[in-house]
PDB file of N, CA and C in Angstrom:
ATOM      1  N   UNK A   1     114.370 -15.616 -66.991  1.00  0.00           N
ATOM      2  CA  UNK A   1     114.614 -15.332 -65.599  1.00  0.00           C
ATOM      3  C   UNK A   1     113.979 -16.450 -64.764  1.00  0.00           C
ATOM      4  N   UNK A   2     114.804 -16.844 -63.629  1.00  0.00           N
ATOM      5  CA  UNK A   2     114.177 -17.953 -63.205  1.00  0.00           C
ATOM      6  C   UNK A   2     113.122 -17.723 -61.649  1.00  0.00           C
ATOM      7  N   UNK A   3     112.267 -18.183 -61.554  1.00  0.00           N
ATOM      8  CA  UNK A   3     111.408 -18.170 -60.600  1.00  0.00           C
ATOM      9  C   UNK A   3     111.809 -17.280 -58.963  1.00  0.00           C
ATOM     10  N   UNK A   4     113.127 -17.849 -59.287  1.00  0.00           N
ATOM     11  CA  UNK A   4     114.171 -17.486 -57.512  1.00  0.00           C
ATOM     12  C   UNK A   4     114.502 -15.681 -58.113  1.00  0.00           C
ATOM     13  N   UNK A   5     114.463 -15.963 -59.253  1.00  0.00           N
ATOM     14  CA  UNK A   5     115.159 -13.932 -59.416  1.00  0.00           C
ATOM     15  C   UNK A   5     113.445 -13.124 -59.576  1.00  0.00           C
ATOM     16  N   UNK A   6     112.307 -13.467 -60.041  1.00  0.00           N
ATOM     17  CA  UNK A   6     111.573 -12.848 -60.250  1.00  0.00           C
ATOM     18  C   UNK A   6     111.076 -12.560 -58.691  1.00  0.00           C
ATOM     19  N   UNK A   7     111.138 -13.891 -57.549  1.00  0.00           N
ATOM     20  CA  UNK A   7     110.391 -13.394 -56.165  1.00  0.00           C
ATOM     21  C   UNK A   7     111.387 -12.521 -55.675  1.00  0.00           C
ATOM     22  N   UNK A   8     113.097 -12.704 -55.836  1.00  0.00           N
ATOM     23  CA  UNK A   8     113.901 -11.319 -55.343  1.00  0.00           C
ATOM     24  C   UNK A   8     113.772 -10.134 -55.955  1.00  0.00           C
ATOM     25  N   UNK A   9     113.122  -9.817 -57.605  1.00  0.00           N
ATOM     26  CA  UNK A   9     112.584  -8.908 -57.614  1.00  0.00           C
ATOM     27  C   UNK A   9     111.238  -8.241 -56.988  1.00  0.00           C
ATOM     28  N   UNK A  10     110.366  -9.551 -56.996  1.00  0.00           N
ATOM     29  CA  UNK A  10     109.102  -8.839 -56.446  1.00  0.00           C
ATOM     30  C   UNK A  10     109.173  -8.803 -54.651  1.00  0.00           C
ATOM     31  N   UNK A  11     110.460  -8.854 -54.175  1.00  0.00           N
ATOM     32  CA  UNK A  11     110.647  -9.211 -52.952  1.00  0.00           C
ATOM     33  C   UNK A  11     109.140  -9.855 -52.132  1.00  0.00           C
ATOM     34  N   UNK A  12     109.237 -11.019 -52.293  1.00  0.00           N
ATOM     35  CA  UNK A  12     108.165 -12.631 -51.749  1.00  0.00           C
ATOM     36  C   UNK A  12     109.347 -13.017 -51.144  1.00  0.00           C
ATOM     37  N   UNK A  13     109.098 -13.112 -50.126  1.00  0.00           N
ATOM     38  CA  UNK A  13     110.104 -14.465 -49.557  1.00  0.00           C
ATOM     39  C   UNK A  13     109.600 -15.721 -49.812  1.00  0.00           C
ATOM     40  N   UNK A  14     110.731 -16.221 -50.040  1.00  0.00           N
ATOM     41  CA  UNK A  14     110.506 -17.684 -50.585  1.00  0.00           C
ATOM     42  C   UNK A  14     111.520 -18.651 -50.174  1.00  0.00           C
ATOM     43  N   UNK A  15     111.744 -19.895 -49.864  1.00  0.00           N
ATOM     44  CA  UNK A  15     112.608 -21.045 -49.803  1.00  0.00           C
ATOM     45  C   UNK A  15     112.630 -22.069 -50.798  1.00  0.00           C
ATOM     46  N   UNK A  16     114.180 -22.436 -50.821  1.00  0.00           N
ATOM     47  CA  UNK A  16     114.311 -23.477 -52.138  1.00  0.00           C
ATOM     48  C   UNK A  16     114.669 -24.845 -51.094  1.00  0.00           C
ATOM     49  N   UNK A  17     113.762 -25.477 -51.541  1.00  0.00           N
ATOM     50  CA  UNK A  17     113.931 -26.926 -51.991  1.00  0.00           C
ATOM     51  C   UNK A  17     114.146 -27.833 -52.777  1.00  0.00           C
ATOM     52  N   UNK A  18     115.167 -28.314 -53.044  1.00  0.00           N
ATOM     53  CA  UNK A  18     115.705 -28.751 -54.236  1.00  0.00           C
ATOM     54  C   UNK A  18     115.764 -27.676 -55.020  1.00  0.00           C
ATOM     55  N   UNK A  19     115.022 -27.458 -56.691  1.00  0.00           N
ATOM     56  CA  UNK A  19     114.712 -26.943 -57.824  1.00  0.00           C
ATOM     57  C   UNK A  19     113.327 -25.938 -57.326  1.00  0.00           C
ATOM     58  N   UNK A  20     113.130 -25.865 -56.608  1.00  0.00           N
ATOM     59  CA  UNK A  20     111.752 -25.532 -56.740  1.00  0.00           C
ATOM     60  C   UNK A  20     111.505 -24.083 -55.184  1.00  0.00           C
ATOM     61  N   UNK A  21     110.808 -23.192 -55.729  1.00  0.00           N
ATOM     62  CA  UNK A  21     110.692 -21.958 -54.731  1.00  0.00           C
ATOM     63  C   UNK A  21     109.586 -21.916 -53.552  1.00  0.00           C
ATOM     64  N   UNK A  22     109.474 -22.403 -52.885  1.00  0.00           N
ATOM     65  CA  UNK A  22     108.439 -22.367 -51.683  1.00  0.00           C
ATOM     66  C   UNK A  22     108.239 -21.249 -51.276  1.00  0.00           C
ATOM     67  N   UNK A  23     106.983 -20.957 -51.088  1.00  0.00           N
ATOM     68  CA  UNK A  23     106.514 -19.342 -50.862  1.00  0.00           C
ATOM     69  C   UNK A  23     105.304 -19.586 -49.783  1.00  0.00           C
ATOM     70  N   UNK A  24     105.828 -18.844 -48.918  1.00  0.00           N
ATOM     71  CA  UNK A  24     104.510 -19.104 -47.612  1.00  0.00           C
ATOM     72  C   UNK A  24     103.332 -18.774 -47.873  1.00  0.00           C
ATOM     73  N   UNK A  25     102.099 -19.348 -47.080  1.00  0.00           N
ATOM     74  CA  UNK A  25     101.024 -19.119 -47.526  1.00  0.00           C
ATOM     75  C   UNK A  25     100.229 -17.015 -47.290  1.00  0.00           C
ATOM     76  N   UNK A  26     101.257 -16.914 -45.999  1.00  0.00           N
ATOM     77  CA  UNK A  26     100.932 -15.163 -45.888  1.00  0.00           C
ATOM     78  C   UNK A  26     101.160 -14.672 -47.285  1.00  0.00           C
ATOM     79  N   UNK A  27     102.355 -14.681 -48.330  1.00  0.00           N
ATOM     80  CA  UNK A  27     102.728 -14.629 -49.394  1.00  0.00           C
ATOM     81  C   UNK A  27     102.028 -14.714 -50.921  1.00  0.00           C
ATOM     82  N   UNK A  28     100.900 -15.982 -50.246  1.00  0.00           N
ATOM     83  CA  UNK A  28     100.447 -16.291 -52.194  1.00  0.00           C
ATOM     84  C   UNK A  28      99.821 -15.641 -52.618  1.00  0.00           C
ATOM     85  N   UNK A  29      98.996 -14.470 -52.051  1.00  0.00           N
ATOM     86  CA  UNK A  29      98.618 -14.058 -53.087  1.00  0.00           C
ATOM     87  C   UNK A  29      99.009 -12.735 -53.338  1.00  0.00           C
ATOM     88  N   UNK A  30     100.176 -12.048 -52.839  1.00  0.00           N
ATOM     89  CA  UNK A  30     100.970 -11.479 -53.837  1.00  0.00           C
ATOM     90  C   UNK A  30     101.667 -12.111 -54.718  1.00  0.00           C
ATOM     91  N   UNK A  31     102.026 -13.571 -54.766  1.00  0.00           N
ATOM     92  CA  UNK A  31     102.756 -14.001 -55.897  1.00  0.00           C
ATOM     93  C   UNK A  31     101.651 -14.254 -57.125  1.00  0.00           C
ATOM     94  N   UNK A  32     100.534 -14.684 -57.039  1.00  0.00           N
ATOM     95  CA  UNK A  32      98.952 -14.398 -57.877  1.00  0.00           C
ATOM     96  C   UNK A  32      99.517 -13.023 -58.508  1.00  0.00           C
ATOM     97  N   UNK A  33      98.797 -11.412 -57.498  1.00  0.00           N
ATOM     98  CA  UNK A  33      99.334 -10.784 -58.447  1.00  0.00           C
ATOM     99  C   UNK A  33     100.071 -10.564 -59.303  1.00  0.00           C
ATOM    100  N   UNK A  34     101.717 -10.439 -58.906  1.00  0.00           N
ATOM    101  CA  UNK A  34     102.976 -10.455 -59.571  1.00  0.00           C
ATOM    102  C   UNK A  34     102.334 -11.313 -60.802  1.00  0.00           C
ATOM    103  N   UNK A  35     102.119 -12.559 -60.613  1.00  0.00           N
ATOM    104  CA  UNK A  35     101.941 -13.240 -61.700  1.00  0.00           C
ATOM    105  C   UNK A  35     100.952 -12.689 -63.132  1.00  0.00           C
ATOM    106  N   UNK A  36      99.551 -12.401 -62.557  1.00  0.00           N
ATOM    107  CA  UNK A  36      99.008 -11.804 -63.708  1.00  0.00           C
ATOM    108  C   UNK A  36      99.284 -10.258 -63.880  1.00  0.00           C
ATOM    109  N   UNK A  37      99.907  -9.596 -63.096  1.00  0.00           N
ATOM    110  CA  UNK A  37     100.443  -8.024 -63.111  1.00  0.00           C
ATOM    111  C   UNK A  37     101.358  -7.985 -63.974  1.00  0.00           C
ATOM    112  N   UNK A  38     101.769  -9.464 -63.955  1.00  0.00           N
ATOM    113  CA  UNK A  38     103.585  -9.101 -64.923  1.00  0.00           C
ATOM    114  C   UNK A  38     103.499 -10.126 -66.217  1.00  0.00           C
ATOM    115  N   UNK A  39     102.079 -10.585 -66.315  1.00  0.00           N
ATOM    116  CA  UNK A  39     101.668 -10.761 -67.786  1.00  0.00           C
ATOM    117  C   UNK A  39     102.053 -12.254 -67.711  1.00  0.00           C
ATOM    118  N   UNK A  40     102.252 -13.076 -66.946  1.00  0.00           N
ATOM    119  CA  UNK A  40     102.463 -14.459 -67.082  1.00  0.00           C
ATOM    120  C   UNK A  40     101.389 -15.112 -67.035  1.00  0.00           C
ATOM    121  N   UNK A  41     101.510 -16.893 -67.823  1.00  0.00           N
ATOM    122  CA  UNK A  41     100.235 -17.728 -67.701  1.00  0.00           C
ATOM    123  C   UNK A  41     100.910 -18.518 -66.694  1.00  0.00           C
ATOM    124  N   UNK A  42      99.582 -18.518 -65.777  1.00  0.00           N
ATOM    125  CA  UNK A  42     100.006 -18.985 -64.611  1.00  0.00           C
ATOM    126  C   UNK A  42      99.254 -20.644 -64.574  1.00  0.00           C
ATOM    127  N   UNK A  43     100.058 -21.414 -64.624  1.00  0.00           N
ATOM    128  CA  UNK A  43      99.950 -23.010 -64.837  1.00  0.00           C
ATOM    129  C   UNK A  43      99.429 -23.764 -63.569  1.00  0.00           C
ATOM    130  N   UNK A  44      99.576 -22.955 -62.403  1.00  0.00           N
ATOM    131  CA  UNK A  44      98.950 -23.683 -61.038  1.00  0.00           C
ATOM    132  C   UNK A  44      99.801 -23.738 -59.949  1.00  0.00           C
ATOM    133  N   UNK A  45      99.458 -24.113 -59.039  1.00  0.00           N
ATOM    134  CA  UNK A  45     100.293 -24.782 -57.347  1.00  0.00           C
ATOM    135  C   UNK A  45     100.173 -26.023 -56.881  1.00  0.00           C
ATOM    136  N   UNK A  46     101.091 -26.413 -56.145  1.00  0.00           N
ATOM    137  CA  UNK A  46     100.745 -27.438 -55.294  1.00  0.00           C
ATOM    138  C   UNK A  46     101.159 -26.923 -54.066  1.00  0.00           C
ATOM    139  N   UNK A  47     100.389 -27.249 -52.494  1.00  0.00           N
ATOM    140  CA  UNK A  47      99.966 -27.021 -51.808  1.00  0.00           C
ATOM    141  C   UNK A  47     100.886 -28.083 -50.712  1.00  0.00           C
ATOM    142  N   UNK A  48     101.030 -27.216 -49.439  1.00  0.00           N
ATOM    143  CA  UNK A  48     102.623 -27.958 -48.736  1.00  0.00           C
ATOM    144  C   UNK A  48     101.902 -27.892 -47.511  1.00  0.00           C
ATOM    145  N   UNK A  49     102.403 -28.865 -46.685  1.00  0.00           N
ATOM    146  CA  UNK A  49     102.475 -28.531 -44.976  1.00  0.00           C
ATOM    147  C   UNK A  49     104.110 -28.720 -44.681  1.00  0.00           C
ATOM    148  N   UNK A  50     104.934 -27.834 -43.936  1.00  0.00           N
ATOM    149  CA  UNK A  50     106.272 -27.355 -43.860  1.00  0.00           C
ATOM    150  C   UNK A  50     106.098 -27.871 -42.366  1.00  0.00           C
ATOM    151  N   UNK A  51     106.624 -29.005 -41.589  1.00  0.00           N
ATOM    152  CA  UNK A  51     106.872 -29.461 -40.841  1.00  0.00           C
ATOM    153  C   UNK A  51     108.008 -28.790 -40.107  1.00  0.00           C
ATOM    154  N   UNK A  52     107.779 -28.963 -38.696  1.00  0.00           N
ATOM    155  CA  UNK A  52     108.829 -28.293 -37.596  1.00  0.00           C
ATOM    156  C   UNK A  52     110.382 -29.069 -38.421  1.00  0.00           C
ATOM    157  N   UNK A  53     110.402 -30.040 -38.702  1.00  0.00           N
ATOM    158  CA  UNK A  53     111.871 -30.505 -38.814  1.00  0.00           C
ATOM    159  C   UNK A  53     112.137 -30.071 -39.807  1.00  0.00           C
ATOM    160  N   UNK A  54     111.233 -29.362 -41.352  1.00  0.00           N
ATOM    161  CA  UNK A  54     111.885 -28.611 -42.156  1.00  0.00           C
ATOM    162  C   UNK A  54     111.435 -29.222 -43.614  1.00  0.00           C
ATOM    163  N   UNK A  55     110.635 -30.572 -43.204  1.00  0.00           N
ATOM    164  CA  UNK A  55     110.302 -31.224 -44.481  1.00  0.00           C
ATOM    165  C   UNK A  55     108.781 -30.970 -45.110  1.00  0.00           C
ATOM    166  N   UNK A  56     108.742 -31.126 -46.014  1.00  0.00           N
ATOM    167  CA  UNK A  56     106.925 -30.877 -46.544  1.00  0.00           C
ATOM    168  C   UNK A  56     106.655 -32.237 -47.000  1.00  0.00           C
ATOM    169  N   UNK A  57     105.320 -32.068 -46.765  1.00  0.00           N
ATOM    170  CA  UNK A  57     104.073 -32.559 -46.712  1.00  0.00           C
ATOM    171  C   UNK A  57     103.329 -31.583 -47.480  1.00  0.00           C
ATOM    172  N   UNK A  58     103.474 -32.740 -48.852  1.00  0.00           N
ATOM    173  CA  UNK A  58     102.228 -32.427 -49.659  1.00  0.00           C
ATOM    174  C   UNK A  58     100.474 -32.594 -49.116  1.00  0.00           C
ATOM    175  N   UNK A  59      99.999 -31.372 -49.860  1.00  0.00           N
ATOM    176  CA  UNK A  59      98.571 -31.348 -49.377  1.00  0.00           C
ATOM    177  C   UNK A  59      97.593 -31.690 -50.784  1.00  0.00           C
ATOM    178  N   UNK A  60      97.787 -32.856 -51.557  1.00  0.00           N
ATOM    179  CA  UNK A  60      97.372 -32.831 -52.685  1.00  0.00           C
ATOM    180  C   UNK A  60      96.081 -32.425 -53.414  1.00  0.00           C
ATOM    181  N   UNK A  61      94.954 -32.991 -52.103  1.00  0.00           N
ATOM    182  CA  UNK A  61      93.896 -32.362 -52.626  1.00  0.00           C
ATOM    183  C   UNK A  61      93.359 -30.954 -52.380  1.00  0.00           C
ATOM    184  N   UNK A  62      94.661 -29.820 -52.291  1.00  0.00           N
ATOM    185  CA  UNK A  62      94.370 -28.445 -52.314  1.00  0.00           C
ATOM    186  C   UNK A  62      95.329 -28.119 -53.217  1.00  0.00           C
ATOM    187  N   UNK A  63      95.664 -28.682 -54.576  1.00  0.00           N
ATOM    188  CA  UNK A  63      96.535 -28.247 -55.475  1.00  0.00           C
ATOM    189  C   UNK A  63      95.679 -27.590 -56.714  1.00  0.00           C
ATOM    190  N   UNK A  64      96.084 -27.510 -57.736  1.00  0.00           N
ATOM    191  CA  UNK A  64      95.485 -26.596 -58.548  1.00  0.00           C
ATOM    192  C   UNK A  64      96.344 -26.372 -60.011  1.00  0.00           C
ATOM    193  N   UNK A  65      95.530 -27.150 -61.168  1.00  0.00           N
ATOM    194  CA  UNK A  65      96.189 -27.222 -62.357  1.00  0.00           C
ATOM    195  C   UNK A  65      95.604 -26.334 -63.659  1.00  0.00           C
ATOM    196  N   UNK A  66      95.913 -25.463 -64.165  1.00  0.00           N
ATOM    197  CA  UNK A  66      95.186 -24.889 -65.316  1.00  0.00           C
ATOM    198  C   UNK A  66      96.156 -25.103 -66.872  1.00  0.00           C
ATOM    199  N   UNK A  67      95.490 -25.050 -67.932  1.00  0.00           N
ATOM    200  CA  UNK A  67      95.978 -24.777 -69.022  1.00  0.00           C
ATOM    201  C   UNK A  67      96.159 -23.596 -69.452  1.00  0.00           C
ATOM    202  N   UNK A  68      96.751 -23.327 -70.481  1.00  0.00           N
ATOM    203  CA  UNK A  68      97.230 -22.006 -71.407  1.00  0.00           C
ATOM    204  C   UNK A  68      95.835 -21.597 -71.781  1.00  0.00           C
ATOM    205  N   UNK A  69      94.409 -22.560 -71.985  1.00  0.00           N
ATOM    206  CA  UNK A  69      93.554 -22.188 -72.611  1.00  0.00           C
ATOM    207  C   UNK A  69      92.723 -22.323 -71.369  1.00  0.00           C
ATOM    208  N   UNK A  70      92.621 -22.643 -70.241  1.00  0.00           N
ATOM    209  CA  UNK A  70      91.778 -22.509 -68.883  1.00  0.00           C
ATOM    210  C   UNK A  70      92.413 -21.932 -67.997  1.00  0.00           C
ATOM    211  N   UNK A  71      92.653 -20.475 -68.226  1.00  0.00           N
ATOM    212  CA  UNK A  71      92.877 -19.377 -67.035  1.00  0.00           C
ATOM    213  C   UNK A  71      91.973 -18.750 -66.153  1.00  0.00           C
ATOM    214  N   UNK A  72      92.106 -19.066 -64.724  1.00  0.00           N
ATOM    215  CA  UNK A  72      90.899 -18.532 -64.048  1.00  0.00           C
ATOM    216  C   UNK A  72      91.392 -17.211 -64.124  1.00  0.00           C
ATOM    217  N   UNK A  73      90.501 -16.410 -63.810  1.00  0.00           N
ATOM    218  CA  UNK A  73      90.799 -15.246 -63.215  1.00  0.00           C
ATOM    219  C   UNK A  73      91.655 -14.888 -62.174  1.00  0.00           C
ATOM    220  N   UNK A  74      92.020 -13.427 -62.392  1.00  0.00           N
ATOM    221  CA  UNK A  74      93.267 -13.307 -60.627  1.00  0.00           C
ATOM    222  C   UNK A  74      91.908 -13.579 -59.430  1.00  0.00           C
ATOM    223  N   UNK A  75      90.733 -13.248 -59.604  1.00  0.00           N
ATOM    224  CA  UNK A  75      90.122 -13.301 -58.355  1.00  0.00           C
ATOM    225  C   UNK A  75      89.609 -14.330 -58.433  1.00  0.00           C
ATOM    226  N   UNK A  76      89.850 -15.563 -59.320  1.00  0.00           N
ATOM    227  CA  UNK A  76      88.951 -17.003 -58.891  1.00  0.00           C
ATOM    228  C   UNK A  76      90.441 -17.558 -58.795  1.00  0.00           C
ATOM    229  N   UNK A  77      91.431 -17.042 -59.142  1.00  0.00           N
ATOM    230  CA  UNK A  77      93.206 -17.684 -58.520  1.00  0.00           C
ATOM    231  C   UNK A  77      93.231 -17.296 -56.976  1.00  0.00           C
ATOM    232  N   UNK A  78      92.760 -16.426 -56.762  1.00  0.00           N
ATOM    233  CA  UNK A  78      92.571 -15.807 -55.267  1.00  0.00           C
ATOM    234  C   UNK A  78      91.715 -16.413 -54.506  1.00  0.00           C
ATOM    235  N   UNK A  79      90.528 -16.674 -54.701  1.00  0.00           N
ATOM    236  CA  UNK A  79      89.834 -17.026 -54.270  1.00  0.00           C
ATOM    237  C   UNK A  79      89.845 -18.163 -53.625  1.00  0.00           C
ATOM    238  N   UNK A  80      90.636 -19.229 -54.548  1.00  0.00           N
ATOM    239  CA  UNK A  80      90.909 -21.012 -54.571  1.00  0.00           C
ATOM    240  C   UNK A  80      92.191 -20.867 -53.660  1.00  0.00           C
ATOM    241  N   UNK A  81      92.927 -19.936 -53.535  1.00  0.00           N
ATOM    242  CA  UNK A  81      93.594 -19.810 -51.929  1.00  0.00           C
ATOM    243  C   UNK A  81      92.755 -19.885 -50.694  1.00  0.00           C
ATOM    244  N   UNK A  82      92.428 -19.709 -50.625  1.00  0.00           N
ATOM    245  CA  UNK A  82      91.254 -18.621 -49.333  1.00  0.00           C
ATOM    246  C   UNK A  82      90.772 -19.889 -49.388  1.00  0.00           C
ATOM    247  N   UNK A  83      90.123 -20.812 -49.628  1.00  0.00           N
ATOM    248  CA  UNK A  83      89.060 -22.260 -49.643  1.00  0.00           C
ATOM    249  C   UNK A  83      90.344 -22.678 -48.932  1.00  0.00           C
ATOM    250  N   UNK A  84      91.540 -22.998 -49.125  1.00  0.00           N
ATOM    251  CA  UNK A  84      92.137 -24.082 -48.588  1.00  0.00           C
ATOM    252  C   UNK A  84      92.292 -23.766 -47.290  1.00  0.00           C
ATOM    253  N   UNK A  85      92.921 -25.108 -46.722  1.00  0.00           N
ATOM    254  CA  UNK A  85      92.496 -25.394 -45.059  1.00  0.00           C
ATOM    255  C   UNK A  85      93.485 -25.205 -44.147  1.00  0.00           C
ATOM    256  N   UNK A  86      93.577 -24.940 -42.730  1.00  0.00           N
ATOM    257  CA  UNK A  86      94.875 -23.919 -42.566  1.00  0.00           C
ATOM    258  C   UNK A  86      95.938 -24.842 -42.344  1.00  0.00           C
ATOM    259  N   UNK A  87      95.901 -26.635 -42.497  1.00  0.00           N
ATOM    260  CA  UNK A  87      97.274 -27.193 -42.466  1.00  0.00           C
ATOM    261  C   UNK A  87      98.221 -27.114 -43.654  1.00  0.00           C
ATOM    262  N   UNK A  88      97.751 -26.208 -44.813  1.00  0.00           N
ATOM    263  CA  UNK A  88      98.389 -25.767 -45.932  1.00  0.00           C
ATOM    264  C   UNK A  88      98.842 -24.716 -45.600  1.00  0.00           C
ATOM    265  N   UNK A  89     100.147 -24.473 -45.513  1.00  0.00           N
ATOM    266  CA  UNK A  89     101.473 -23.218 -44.940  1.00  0.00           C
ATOM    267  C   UNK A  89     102.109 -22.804 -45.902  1.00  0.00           C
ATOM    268  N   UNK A  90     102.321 -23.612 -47.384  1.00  0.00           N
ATOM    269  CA  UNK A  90     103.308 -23.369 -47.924  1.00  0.00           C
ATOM    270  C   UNK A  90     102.752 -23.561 -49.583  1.00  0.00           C
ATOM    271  N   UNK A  91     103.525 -22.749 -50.503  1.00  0.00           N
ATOM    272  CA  UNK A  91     103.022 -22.950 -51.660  1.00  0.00           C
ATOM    273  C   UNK A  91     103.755 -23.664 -52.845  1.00  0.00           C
ATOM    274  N   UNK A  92     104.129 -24.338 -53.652  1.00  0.00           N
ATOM    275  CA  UNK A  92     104.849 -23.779 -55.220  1.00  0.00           C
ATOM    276  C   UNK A  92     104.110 -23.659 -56.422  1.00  0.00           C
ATOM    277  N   UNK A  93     104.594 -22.449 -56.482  1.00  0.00           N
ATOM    278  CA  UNK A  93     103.904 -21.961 -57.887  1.00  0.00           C
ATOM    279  C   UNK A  93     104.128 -22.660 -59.064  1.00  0.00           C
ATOM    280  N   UNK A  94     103.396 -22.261 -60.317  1.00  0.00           N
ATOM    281  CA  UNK A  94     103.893 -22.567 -62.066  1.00  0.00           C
ATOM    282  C   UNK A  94     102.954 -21.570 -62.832  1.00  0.00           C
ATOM    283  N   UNK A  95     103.995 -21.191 -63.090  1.00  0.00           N
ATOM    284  CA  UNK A  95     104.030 -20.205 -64.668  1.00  0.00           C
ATOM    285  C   UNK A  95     105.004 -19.860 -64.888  1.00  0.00           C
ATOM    286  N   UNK A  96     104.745 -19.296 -66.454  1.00  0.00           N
ATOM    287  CA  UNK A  96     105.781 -19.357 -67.734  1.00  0.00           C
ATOM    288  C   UNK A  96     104.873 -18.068 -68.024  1.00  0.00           C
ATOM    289  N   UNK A  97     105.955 -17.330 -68.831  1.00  0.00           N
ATOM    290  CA  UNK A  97     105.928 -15.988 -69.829  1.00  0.00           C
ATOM    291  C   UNK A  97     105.131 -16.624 -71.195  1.00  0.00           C
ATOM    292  N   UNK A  98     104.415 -15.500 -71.027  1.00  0.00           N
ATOM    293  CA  UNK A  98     103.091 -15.926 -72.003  1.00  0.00           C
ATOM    294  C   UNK A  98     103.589 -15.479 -73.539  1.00  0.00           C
ATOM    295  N   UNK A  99     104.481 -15.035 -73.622  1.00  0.00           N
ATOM    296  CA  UNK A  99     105.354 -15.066 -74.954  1.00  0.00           C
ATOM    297  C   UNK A  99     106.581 -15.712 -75.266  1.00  0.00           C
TER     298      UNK A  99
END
């Protein structure tokens, strides 16, 4: 199932750009839950500023990379939201089904 059918199930609003699901920052951390609620390893974000004309702006040094074998917790995944700074609006997620 691809990323765009799991947020219309977990109803997240989200926007596509190109390949990829943009999820507002009011949003991330129900997509956190969903993510470890529904048993996925969650691989990380990178971190957007969504400009009036519609384009993003990466926020690189508020991104966030883990391995299969370095999973934070949902509340240190939560948490590392909440630190970032409020010109970060926008999210994209990564994870994959842990089977």
């Amino acid at each position: 199932m691809s990323h765009a059918e799991l947020f219309q199930n977990w109803r997240i609003p989200f926007v596509v750009f190109g390949r990829e699901c943009v999820v507002a920052r009011a949003n991330a951390v129900e997509v956190i839950k969903q993510i470890y609620g529904n048993g996925f390893i969650f691989l990380g974000y990178d971190a957007f500023t969504v400009l009036s004309n519609g384009k993003r702006q990466p926020v690189n040094e508020f991104c966030a990379s883990f391995s299969i074998k370095n999973q934070p917790s949902i509340d240190e995944a939560i948490d590392s939201l909440k630190e970032d700074p409020s010109q970060v609006t926008s999210y994209v997620f990564y994870f994959k089904p842990s089977a």
